[in-house]
ModelCIF file with pLDDT and N, C-alpha, C, O atoms, coordinates in Angstrom:
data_MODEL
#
_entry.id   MODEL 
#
_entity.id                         1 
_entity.type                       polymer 
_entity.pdbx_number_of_molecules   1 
#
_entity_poly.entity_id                      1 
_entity_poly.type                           'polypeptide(L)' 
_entity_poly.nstd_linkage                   no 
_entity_poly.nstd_monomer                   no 
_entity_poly.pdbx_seq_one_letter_code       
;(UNK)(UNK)(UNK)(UNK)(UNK)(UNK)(UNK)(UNK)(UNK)(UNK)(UNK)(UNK)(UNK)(UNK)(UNK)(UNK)
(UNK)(UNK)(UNK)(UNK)(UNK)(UNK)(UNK)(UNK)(UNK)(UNK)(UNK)(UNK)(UNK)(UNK)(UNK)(UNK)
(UNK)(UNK)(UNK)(UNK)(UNK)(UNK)(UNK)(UNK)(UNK)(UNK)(UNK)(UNK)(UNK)
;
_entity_poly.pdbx_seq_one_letter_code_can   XXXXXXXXXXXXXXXXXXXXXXXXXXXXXXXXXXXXXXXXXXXXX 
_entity_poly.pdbx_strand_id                 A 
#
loop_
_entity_poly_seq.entity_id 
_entity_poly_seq.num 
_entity_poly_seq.mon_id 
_entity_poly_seq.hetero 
1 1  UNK n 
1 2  UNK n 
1 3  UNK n 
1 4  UNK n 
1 5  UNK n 
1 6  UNK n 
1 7  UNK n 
1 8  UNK n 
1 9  UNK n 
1 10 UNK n 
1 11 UNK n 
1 12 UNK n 
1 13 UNK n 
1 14 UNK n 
1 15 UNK n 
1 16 UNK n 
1 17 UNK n 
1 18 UNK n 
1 19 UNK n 
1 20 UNK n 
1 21 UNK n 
1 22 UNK n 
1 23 UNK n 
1 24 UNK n 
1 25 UNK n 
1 26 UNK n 
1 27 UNK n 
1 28 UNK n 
1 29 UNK n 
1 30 UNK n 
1 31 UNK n 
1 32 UNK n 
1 33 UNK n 
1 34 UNK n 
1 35 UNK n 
1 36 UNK n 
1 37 UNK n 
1 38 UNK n 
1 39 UNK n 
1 40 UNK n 
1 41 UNK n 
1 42 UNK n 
1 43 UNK n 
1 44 UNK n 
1 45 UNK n 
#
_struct_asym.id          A 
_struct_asym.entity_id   1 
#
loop_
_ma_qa_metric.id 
_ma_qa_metric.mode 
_ma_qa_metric.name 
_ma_qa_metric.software_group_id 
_ma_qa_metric.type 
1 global pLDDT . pLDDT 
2 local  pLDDT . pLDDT 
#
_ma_qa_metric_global.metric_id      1 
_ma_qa_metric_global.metric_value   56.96 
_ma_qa_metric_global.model_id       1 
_ma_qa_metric_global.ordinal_id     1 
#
loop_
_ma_qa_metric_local.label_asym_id 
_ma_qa_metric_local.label_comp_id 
_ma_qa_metric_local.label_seq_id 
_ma_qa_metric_local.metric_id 
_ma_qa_metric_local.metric_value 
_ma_qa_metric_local.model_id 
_ma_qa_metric_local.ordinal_id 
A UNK 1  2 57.00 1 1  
A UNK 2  2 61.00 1 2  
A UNK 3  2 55.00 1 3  
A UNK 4  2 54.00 1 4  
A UNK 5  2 62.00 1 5  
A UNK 6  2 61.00 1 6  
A UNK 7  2 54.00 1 7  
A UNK 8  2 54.00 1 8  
A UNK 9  2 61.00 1 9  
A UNK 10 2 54.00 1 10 
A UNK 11 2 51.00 1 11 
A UNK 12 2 53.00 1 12 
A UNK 13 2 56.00 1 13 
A UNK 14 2 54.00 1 14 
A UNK 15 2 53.00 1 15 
A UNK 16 2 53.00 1 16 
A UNK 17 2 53.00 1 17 
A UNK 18 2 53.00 1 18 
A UNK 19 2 52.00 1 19 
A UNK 20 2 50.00 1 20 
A UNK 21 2 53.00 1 21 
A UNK 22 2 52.00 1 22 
A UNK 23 2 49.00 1 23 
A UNK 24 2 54.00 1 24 
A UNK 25 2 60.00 1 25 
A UNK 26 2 62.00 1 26 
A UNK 27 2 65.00 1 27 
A UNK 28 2 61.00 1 28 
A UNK 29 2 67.00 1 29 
A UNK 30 2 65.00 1 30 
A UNK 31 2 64.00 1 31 
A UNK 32 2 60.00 1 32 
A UNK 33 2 70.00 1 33 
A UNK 34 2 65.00 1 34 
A UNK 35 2 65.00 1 35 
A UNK 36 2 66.00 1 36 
A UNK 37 2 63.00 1 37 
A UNK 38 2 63.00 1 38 
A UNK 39 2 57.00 1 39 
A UNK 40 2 53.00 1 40 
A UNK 41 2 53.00 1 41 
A UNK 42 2 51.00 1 42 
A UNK 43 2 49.00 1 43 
A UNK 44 2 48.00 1 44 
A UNK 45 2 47.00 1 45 
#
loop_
_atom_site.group_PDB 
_atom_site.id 
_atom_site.type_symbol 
_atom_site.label_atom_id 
_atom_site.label_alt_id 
_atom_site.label_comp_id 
_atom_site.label_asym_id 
_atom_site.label_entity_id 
_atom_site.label_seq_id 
_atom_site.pdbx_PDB_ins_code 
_atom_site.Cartn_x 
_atom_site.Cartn_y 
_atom_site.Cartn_z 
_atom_site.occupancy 
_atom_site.B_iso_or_equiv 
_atom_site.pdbx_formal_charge 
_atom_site.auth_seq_id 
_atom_site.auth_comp_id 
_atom_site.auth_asym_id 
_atom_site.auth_atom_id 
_atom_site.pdbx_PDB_model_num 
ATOM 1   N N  . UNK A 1 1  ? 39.149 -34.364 -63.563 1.00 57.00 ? 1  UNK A N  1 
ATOM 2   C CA . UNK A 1 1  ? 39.897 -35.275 -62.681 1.00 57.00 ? 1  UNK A CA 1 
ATOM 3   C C  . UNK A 1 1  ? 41.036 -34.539 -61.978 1.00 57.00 ? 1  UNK A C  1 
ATOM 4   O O  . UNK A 1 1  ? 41.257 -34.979 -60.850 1.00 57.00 ? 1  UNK A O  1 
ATOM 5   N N  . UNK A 1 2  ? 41.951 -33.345 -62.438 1.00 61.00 ? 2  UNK A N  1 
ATOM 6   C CA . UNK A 1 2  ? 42.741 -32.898 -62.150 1.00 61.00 ? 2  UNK A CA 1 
ATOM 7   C C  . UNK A 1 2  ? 42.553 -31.766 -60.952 1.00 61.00 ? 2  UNK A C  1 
ATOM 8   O O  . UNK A 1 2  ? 43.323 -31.599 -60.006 1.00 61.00 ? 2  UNK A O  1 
ATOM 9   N N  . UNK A 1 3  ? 41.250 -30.980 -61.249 1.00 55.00 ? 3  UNK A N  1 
ATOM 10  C CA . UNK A 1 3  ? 41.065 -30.419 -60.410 1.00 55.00 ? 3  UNK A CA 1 
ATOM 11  C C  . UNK A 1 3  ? 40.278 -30.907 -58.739 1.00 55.00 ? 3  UNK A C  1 
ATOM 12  O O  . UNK A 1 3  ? 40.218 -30.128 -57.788 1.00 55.00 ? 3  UNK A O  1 
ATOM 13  N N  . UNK A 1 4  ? 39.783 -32.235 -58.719 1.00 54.00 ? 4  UNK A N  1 
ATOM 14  C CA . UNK A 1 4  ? 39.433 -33.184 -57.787 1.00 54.00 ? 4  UNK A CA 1 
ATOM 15  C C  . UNK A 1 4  ? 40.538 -33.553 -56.892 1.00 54.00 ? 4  UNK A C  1 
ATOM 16  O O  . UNK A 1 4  ? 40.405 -33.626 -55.670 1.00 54.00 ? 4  UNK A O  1 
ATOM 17  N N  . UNK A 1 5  ? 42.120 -33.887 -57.808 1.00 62.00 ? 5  UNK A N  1 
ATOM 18  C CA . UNK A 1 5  ? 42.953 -34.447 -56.890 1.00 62.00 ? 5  UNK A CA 1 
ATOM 19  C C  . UNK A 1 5  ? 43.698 -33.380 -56.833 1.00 62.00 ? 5  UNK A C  1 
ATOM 20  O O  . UNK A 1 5  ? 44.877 -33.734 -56.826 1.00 62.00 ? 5  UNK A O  1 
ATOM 21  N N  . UNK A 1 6  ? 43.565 -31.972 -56.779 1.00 61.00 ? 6  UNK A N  1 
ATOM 22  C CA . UNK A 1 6  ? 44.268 -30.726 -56.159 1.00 61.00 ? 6  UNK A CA 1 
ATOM 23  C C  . UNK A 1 6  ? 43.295 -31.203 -55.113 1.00 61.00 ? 6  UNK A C  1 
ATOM 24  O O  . UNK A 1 6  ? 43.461 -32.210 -54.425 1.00 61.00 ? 6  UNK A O  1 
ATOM 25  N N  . UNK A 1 7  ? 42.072 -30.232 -55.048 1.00 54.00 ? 7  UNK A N  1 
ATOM 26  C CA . UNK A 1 7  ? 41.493 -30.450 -53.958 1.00 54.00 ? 7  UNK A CA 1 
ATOM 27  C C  . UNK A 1 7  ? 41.953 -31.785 -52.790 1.00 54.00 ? 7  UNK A C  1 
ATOM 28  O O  . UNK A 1 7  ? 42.022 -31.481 -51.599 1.00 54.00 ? 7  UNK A O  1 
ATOM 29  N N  . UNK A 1 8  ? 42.155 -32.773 -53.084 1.00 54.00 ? 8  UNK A N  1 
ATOM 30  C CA . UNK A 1 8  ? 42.363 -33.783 -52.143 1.00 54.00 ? 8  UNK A CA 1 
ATOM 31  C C  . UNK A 1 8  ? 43.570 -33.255 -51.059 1.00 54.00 ? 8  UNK A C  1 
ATOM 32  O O  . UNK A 1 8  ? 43.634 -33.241 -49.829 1.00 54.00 ? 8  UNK A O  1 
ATOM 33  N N  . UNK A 1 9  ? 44.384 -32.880 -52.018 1.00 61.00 ? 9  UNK A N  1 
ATOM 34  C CA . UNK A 1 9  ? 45.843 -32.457 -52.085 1.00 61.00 ? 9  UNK A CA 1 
ATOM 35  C C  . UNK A 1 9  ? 45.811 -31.307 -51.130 1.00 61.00 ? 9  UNK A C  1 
ATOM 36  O O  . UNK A 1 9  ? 47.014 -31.467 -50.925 1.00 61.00 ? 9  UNK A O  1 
ATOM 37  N N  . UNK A 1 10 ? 45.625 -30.666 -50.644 1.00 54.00 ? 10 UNK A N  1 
ATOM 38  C CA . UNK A 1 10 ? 44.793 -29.632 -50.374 1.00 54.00 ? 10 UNK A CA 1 
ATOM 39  C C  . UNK A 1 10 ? 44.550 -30.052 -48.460 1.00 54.00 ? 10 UNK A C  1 
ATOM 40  O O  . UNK A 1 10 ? 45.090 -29.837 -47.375 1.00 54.00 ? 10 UNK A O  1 
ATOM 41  N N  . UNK A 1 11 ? 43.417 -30.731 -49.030 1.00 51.00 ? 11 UNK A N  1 
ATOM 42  C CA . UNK A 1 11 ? 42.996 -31.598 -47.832 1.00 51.00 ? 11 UNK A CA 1 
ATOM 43  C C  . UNK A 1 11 ? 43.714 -32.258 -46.645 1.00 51.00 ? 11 UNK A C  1 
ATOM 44  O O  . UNK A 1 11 ? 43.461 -32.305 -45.442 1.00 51.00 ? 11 UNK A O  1 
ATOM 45  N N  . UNK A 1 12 ? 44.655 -32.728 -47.375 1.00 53.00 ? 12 UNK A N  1 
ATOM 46  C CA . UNK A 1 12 ? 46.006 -33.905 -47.044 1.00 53.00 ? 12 UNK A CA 1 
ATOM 47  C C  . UNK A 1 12 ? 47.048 -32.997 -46.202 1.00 53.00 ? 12 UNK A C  1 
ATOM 48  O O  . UNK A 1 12 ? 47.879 -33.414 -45.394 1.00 53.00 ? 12 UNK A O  1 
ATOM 49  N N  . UNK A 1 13 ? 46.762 -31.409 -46.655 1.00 56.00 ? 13 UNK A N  1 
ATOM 50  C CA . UNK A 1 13 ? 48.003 -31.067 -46.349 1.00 56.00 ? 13 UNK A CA 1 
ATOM 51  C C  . UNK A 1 13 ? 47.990 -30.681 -45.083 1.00 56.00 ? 13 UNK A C  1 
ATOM 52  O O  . UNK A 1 13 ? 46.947 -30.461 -44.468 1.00 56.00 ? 13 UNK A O  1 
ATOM 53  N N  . UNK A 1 14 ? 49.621 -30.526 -44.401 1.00 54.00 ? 14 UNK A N  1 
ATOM 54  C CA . UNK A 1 14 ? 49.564 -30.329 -43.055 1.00 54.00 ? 14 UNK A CA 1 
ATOM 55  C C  . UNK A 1 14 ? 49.125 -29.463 -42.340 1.00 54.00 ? 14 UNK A C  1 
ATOM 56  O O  . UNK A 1 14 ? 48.881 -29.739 -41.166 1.00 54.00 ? 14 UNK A O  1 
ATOM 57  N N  . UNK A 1 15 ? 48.801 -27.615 -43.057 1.00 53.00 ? 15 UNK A N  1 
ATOM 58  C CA . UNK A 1 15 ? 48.304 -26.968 -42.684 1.00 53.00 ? 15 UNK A CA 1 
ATOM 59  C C  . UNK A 1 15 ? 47.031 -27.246 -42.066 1.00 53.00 ? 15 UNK A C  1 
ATOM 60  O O  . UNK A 1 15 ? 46.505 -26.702 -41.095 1.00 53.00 ? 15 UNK A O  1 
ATOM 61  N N  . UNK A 1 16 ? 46.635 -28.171 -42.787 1.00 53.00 ? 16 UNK A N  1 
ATOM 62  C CA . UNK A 1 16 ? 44.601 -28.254 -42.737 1.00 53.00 ? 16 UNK A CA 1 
ATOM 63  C C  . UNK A 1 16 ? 45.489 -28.997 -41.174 1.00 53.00 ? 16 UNK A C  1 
ATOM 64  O O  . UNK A 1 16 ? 45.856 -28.302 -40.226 1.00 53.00 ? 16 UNK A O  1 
ATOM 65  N N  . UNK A 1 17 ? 45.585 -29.801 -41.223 1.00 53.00 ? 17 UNK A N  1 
ATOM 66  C CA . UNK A 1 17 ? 46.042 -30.556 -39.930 1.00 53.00 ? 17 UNK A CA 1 
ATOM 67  C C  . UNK A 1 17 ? 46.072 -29.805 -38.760 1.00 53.00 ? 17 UNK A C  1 
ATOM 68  O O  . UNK A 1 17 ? 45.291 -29.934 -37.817 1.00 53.00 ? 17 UNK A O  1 
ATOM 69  N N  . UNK A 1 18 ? 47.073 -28.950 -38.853 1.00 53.00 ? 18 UNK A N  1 
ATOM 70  C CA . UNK A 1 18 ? 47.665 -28.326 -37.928 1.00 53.00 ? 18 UNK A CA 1 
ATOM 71  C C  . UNK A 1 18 ? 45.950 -26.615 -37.356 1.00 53.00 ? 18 UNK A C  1 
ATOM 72  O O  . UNK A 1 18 ? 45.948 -25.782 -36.449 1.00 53.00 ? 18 UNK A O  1 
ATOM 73  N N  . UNK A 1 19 ? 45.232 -26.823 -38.122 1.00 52.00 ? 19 UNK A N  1 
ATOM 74  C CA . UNK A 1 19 ? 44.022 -26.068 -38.047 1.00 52.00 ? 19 UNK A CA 1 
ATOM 75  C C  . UNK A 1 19 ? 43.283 -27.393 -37.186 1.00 52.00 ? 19 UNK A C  1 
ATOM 76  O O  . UNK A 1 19 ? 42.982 -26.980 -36.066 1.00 52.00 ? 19 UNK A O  1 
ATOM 77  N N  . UNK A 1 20 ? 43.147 -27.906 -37.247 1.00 50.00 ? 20 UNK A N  1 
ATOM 78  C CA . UNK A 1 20 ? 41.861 -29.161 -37.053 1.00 50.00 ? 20 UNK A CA 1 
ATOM 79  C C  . UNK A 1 20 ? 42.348 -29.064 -35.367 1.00 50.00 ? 20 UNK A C  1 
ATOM 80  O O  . UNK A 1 20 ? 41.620 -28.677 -34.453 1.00 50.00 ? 20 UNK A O  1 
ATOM 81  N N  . UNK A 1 21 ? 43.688 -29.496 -35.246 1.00 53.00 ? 21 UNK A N  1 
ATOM 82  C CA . UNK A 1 21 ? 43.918 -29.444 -33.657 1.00 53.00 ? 21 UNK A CA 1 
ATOM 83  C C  . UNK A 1 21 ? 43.834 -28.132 -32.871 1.00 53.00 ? 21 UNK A C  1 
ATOM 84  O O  . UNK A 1 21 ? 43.947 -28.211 -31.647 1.00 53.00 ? 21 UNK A O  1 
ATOM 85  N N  . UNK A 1 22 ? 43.710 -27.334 -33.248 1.00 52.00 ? 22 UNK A N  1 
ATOM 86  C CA . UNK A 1 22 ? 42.948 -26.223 -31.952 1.00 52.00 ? 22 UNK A CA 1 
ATOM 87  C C  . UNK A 1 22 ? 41.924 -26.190 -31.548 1.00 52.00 ? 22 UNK A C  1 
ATOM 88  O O  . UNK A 1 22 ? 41.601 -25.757 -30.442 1.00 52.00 ? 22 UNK A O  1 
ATOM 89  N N  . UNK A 1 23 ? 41.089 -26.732 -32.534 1.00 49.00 ? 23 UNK A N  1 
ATOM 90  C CA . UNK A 1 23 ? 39.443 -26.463 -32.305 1.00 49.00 ? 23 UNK A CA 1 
ATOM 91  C C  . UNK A 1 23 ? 39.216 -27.951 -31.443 1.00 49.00 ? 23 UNK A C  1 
ATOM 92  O O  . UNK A 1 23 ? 39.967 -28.917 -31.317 1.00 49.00 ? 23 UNK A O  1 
ATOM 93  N N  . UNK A 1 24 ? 37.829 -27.678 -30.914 1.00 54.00 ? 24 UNK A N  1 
ATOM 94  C CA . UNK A 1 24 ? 37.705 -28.757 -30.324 1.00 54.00 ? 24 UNK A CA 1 
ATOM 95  C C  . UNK A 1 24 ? 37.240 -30.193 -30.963 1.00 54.00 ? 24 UNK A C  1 
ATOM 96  O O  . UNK A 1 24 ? 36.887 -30.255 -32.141 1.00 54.00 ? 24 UNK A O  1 
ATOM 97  N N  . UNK A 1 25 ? 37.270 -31.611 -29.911 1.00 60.00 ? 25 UNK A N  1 
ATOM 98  C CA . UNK A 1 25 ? 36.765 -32.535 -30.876 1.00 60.00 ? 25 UNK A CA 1 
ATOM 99  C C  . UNK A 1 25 ? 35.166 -32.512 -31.860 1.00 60.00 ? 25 UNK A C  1 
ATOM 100 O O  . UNK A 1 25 ? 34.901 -33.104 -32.907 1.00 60.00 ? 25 UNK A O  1 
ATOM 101 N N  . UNK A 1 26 ? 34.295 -31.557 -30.997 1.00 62.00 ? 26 UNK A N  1 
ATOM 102 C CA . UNK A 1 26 ? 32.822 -31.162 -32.204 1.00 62.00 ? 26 UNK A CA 1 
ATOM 103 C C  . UNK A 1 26 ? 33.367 -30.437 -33.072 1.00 62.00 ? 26 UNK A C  1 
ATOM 104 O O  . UNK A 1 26 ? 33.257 -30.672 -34.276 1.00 62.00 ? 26 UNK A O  1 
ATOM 105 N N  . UNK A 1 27 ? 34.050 -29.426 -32.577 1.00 65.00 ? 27 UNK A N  1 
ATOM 106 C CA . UNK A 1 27 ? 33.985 -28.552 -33.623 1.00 65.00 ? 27 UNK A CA 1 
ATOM 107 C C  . UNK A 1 27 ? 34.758 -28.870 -35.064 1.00 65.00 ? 27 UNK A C  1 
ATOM 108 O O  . UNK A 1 27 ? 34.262 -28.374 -36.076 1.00 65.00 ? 27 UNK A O  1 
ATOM 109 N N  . UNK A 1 28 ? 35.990 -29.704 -35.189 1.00 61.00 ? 28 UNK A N  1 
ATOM 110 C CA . UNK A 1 28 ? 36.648 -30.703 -35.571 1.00 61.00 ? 28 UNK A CA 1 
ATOM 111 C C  . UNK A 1 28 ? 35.706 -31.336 -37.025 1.00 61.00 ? 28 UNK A C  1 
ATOM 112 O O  . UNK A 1 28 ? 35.629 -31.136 -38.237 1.00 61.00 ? 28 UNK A O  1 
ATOM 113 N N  . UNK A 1 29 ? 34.977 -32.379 -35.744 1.00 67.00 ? 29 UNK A N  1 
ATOM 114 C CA . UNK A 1 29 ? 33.892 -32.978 -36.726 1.00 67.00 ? 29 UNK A CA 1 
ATOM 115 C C  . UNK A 1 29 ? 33.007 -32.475 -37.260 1.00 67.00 ? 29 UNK A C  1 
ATOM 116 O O  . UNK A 1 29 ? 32.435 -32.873 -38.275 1.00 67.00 ? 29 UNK A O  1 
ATOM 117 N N  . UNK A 1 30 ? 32.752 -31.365 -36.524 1.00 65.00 ? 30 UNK A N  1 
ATOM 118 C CA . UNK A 1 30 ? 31.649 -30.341 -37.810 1.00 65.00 ? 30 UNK A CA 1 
ATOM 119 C C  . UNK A 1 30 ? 32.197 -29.841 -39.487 1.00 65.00 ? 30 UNK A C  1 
ATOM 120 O O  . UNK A 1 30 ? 31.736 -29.818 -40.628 1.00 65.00 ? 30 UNK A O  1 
ATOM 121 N N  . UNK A 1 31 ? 33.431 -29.493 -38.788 1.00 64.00 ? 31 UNK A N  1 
ATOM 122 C CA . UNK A 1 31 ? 34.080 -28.662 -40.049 1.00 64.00 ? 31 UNK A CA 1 
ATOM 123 C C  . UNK A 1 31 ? 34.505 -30.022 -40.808 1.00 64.00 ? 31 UNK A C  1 
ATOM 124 O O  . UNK A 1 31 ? 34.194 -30.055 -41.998 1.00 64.00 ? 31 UNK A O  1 
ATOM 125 N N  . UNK A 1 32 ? 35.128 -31.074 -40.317 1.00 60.00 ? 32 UNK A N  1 
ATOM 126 C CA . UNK A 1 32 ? 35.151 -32.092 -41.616 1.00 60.00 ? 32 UNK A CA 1 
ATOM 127 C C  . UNK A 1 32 ? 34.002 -32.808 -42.001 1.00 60.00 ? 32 UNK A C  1 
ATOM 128 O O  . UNK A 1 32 ? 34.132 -33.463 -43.035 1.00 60.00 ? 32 UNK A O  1 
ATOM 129 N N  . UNK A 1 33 ? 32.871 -32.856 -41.416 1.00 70.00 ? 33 UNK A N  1 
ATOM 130 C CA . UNK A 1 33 ? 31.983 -33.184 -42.597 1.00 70.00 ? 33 UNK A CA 1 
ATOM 131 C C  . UNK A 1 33 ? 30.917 -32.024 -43.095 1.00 70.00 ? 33 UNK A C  1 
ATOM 132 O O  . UNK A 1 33 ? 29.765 -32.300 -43.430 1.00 70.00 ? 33 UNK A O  1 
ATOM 133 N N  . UNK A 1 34 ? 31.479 -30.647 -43.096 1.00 65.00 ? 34 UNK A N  1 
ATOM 134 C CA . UNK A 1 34 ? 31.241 -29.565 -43.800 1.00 65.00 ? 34 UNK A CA 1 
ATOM 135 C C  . UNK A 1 34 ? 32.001 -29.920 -45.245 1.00 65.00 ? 34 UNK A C  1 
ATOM 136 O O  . UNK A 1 34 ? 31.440 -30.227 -46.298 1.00 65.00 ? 34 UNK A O  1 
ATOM 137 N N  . UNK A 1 35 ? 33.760 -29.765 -44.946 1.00 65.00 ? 35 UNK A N  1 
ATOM 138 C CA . UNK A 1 35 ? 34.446 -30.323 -46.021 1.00 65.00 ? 35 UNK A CA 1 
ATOM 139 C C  . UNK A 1 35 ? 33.843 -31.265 -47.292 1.00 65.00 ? 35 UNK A C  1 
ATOM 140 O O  . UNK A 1 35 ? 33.757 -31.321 -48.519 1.00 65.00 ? 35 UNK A O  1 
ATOM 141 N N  . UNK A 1 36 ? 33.495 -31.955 -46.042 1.00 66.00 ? 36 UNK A N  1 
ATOM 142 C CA . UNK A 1 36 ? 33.254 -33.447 -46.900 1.00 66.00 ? 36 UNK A CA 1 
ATOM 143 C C  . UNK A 1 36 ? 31.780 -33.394 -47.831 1.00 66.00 ? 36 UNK A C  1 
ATOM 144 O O  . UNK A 1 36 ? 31.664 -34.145 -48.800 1.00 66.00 ? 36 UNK A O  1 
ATOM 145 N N  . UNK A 1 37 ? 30.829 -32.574 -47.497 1.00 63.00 ? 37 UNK A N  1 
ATOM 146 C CA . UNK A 1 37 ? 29.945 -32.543 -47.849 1.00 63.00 ? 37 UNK A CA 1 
ATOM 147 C C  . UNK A 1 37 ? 30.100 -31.505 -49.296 1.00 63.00 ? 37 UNK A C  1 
ATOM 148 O O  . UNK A 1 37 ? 29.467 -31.515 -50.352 1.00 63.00 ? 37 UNK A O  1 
ATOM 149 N N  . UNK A 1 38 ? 31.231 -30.637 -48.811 1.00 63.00 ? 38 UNK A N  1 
ATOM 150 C CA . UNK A 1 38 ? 31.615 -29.468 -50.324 1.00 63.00 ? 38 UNK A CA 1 
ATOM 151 C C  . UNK A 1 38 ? 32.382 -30.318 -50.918 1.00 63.00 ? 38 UNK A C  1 
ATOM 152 O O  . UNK A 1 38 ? 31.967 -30.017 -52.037 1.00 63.00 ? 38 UNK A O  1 
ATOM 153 N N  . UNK A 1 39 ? 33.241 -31.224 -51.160 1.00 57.00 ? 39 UNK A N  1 
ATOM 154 C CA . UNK A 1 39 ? 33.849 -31.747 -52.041 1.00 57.00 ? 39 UNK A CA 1 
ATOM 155 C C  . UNK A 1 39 ? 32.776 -32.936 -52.745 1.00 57.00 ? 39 UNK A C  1 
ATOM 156 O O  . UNK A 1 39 ? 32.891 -33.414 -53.873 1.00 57.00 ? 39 UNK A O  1 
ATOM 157 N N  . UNK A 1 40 ? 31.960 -33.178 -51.965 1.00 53.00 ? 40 UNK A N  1 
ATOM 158 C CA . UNK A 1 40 ? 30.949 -34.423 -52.671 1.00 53.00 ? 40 UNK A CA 1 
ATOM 159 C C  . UNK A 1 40 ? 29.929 -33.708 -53.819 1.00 53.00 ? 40 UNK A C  1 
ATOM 160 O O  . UNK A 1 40 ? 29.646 -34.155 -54.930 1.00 53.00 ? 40 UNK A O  1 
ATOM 161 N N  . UNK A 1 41 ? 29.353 -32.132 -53.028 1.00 53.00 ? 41 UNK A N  1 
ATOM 162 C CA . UNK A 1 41 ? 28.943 -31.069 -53.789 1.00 53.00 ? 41 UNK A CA 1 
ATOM 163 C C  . UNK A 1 41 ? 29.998 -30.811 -55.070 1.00 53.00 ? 41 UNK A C  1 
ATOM 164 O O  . UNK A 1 41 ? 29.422 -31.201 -56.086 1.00 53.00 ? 41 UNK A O  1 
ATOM 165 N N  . UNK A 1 42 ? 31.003 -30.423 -55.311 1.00 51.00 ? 42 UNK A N  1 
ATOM 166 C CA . UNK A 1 42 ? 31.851 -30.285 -55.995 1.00 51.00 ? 42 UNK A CA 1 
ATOM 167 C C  . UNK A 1 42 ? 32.595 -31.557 -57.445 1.00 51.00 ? 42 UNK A C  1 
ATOM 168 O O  . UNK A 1 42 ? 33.074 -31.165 -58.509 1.00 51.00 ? 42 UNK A O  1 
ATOM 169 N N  . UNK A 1 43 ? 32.477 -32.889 -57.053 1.00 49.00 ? 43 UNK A N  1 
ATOM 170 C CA . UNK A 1 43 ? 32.110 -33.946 -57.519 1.00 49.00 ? 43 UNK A CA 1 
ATOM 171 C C  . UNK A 1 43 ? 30.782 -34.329 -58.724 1.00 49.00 ? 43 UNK A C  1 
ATOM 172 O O  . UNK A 1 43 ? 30.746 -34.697 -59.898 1.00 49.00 ? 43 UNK A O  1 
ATOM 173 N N  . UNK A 1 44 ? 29.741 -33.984 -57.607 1.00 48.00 ? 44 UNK A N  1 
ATOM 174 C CA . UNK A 1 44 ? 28.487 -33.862 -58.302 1.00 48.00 ? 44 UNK A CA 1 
ATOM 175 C C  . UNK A 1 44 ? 28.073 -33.101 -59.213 1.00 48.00 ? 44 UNK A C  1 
ATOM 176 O O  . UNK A 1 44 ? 27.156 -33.301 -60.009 1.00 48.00 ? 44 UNK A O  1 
ATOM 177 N N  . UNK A 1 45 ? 29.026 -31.847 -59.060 1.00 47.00 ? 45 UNK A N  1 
ATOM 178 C CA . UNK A 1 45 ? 28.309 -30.731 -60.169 1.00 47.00 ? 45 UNK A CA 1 
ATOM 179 C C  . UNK A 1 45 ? 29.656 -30.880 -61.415 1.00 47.00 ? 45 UNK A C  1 
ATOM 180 O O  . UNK A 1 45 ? 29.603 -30.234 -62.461 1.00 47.00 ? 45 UNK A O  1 
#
C-alpha cells in the first residue's frame, strides 16, 4: 500500500506537470495513458 501511494505522489507532483505542458496535446495523452497503464501494471503484479 505504501509503495502505491509514493507512486501517486509522484504523479501529483508539479514537476510531472510542468513536463506534460511542453509536449503537445497527443503527445500529452500518450504519455499519460502510458503512465496509467504502468501503474495499473504495477498494482496488478
Amino acid at each position: 500500500k505504501q509503495k502505491i501511494s509514493n507512486l501517486k505522489n509522484i504523479l501529483a507532483s508539479d514537476k510531472i506537470k510542468c513536463f506534460f505542458t511542453k509536449f503537445s496535446k497527443k503527445a500529452t495523452i500518450a504519455t499519460v495513458l502510458g503512465i496509467t497503464i504502468l501503474i495499473v501494471s504495477i498494482i496488478a503484479v
